[in-house]
Protein backbone atom coordinates (compact mmCIF):
# COMPACT_ATOMS: atom_id res chain seq x y z
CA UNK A 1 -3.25 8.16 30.25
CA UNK A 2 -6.71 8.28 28.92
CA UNK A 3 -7.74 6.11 25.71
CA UNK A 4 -9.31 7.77 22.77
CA UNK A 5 -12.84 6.53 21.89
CA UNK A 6 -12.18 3.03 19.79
CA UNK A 7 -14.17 3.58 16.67
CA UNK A 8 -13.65 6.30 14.40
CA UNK A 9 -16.40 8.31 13.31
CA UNK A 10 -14.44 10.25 10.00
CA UNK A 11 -11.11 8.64 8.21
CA UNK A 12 -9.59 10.70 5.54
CA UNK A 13 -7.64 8.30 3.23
CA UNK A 14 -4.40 10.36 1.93
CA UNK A 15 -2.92 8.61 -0.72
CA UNK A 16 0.22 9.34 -2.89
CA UNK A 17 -1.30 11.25 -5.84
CA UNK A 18 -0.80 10.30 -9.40
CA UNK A 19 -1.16 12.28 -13.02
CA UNK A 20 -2.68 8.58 -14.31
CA UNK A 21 -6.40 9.08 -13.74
CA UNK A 22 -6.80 5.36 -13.14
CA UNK A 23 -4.92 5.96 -9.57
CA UNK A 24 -7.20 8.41 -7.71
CA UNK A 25 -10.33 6.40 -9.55
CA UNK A 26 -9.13 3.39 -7.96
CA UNK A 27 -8.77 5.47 -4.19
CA UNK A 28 -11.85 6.35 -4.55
CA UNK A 29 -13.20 3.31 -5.19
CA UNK A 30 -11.09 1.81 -2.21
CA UNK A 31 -12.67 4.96 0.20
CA UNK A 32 -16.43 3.80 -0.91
CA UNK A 33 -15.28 0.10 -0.30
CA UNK A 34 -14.13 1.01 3.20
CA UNK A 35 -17.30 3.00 3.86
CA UNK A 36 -19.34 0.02 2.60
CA UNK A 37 -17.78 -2.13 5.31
CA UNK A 38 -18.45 0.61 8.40
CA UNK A 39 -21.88 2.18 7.36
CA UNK A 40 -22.35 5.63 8.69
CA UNK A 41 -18.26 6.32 8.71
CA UNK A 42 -17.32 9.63 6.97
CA UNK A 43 -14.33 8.42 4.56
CA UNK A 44 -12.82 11.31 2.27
CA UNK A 45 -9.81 11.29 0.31
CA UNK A 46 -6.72 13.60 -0.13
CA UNK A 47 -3.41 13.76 -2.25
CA UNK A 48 -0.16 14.00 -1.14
CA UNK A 49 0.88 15.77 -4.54
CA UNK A 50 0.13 15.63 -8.16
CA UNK A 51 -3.91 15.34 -7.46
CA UNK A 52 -6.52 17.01 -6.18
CA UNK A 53 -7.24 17.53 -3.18
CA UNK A 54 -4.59 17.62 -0.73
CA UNK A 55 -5.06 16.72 2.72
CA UNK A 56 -5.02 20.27 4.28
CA UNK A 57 -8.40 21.33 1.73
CA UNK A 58 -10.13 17.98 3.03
CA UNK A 59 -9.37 18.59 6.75
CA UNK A 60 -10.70 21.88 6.93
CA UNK A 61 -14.62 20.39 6.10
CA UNK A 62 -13.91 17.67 8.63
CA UNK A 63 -14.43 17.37 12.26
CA UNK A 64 -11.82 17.50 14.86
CA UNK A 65 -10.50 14.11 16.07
CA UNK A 66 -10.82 12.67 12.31
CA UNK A 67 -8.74 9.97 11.87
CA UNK A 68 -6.06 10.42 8.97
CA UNK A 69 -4.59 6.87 7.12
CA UNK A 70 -1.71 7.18 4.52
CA UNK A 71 -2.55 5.16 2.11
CA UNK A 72 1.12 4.15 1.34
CA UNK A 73 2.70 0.63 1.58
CA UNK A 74 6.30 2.31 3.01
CA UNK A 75 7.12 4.30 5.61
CA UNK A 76 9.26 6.28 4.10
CA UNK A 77 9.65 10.22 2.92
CA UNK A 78 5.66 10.96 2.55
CA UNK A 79 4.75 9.02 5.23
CA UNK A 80 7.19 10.04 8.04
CA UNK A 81 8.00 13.39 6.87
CA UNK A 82 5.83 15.10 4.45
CA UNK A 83 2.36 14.16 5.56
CA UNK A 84 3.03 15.08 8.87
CA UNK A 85 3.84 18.29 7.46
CA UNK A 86 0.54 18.57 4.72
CA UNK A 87 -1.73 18.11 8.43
CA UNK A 88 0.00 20.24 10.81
CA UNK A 89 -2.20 22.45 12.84
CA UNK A 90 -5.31 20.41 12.51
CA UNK A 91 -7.27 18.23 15.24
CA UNK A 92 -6.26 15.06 13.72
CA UNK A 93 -4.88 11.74 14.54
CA UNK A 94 -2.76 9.60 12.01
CA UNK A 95 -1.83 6.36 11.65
CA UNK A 96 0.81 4.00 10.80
CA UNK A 97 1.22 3.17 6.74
CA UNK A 98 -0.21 0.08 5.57
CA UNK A 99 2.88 -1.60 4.71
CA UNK A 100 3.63 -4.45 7.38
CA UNK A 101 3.26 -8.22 6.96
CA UNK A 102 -0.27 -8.37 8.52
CA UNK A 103 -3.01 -11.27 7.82
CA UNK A 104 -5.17 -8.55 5.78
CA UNK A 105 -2.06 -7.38 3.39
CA UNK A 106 -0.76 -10.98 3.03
CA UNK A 107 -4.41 -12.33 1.72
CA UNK A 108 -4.84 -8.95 -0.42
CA UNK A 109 -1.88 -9.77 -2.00
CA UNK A 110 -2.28 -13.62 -2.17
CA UNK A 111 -5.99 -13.03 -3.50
CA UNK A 112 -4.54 -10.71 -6.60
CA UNK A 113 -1.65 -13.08 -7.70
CA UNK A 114 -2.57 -14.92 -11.13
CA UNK A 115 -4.56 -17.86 -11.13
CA UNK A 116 -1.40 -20.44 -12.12
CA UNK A 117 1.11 -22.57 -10.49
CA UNK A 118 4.43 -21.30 -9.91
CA UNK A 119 7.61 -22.01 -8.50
CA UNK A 120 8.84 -18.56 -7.69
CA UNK A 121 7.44 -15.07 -6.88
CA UNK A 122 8.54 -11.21 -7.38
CA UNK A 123 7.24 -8.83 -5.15
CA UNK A 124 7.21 -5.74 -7.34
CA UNK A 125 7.12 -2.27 -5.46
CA UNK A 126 7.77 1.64 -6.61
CA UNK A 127 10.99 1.52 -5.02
CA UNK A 128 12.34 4.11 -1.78
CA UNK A 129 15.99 5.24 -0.84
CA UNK A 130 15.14 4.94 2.38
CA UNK A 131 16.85 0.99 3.90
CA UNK A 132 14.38 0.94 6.67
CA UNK A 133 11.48 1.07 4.51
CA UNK A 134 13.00 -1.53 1.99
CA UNK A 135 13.19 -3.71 5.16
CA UNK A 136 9.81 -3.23 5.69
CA UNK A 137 9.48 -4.50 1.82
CA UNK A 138 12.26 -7.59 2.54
CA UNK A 139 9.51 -8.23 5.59
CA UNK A 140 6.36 -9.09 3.51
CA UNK A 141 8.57 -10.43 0.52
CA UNK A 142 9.46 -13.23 3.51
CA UNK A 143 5.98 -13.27 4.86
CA UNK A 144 4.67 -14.51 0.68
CA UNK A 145 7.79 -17.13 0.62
CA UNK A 146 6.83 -18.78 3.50
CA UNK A 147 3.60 -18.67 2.78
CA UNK A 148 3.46 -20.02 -0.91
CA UNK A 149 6.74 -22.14 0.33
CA UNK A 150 8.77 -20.38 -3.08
CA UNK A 151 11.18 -18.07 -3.19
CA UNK A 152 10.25 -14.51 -3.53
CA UNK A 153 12.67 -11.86 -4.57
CA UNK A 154 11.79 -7.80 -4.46
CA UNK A 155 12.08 -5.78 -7.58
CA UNK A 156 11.98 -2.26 -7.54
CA UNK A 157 10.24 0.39 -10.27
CA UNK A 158 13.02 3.57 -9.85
CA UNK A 159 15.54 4.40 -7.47
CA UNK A 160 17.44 0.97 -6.31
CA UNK A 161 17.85 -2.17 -7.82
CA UNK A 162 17.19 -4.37 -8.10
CA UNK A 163 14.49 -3.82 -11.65
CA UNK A 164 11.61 -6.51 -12.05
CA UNK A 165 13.76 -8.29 -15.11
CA UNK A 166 17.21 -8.73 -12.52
CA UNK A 167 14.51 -10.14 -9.78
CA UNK A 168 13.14 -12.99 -12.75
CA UNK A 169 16.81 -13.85 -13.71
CA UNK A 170 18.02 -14.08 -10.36
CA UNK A 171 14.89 -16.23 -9.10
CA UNK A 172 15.90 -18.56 -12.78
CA UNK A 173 19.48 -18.98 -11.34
CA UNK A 174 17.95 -20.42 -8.36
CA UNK A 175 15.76 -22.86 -10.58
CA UNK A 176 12.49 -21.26 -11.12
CA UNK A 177 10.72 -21.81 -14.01
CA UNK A 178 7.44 -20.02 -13.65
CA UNK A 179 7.70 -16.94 -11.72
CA UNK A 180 4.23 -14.70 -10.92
CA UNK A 181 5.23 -11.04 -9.92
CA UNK A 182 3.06 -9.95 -6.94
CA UNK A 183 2.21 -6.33 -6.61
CA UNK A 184 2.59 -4.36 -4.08
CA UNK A 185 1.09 -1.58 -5.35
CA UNK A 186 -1.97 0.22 -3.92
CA UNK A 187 -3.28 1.71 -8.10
CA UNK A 188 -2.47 1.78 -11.08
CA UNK A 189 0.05 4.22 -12.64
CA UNK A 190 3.87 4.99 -14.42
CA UNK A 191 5.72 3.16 -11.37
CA UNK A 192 3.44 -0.10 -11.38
CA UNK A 193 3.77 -0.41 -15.75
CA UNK A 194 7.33 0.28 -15.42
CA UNK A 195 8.20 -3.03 -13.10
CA UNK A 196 5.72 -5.35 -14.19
CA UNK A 197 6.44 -4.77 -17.93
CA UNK A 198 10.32 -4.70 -16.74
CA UNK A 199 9.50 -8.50 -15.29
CA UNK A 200 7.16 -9.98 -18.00
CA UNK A 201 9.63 -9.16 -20.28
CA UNK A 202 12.31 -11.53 -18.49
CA UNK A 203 9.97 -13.90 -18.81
CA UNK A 204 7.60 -13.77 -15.74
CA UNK A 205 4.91 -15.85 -16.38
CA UNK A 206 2.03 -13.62 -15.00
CA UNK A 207 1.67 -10.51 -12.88
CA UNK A 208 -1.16 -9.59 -10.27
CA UNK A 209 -3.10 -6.16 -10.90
CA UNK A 210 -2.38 -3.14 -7.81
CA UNK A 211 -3.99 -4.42 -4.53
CA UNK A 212 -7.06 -2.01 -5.07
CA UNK A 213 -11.14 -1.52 -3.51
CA UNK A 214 -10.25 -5.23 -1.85
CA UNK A 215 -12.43 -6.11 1.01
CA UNK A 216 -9.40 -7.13 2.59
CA UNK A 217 -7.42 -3.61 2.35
CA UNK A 218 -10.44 -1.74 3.66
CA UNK A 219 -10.37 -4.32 6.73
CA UNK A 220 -6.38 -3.22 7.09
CA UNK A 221 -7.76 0.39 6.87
CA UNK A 222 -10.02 0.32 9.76
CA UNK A 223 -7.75 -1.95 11.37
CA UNK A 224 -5.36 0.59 11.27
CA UNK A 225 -7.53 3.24 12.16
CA UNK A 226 -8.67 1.53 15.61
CA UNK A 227 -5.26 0.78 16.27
CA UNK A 228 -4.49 4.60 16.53
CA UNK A 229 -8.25 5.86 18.64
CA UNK A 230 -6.91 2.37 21.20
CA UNK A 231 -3.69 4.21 21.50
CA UNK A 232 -2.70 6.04 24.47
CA UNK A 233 -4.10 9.82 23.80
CA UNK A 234 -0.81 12.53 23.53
């Protein structure tokens, strides 16, 4: 089958959506970030819900053959199912979520973790009913432990346990003394405050701030995006 040309000329970033201003801000700032890495790419942004604007609006000013990345660390209900839906109908390829134990997402989230020693970590996420996409969670919580060599437990914002204060007391019942809460969280907003405040106040020594405008999550983005144009063409 015939390959799709292997660099993308327009990416529209669709991220979750948020009433806390500071997420889409901090898209935003991600999309110009990615654009600043690939001059003369066409990066736009889109909701999936709550924000403005959603992915359908964007589309319709873009060209056909624009390449569409979820900005969303799971793949779970808005990735497989409901932004499939928000794009049906256009000329539009999309890619897999960001969420897999790759080199750029392990040193995004290594790079954000407090500057301090410790002897266990938390891996603090919203939170999905979905098991396959906790896996996928489970997956990069083993990918940090073996990298830092310390345990790393997932807590979880809403939804399923277990909350960012069971994750610290667990991680103490194993012997951990000073625990830093990595976050895998793309922005700011309700579902990030909610674990991190739920672990610092079991006594987590220090939590990392959302993953962001990193260098190393735009590199993931267009990483992603090549994958899909290298694919095999439908």
């Amino acid at each position: 089958m015939p390959l799709r040309e292997s660099s993308p000329r327009s990416v529209l970033l669709v991220a979750h959506g948020s009433q806390d201003p500071r997420a889409a801000a901090c898209v935003r700032a991600l999309a110009r970030t990615v654009a600043a890495v690939r001059p003369g790419l066409d990066v736009r942004v889109a909701f999936l819900e709550q924000s403005p604007p959603s992915p359908a609006e964007v589309l319709r000013a873009m060209p056909a053959g624009t390449v569409v990345v979820p900005l969303l660390l799971t793949n779970a209900f808005h990735g497989s199912i409901d932004l499939p839906a928000q794009v049906a109908g256009f000329d539009c390829v999309i890619t897999e979520t960001l969420g897999a134990p790759t080199e750029p997402l392990l040193t995004a989230l290594s790079k954000r973790l407090p500057g301090i020693d410790f002897d266990g970590l938390v891996l603090a996420a919203a939170g999905t009913r979905m098991a396959s996409a906790r896996d996928g969670i489970e997956d990069v919580a083993a990918a940090l432990s073996a990298r830092f060599n310390v345990p790393c437990r997932v807590a979880y914002a809403a939804g399923v346990p277990p909350t960012g204060a069971a994750a610290v007391t667990a991680l103490r019942a194993e012997g951990c003394r000073r625990i830093a809460v990595a976050s895998y969280f793309l922005a700011p907003g309700r579902l990030y405050d909610m674990v991190i405040h739920s672990a610092l106040s079991a006594g987590a020594a220090a939590a990392a701030p959302p993953l962001g405008a990193s260098w190393h999550m735009a590199q993931l983005i267009l990483d992603r995006a090549n994958a899909r144009l290298l694919a095999p063409a439908a």
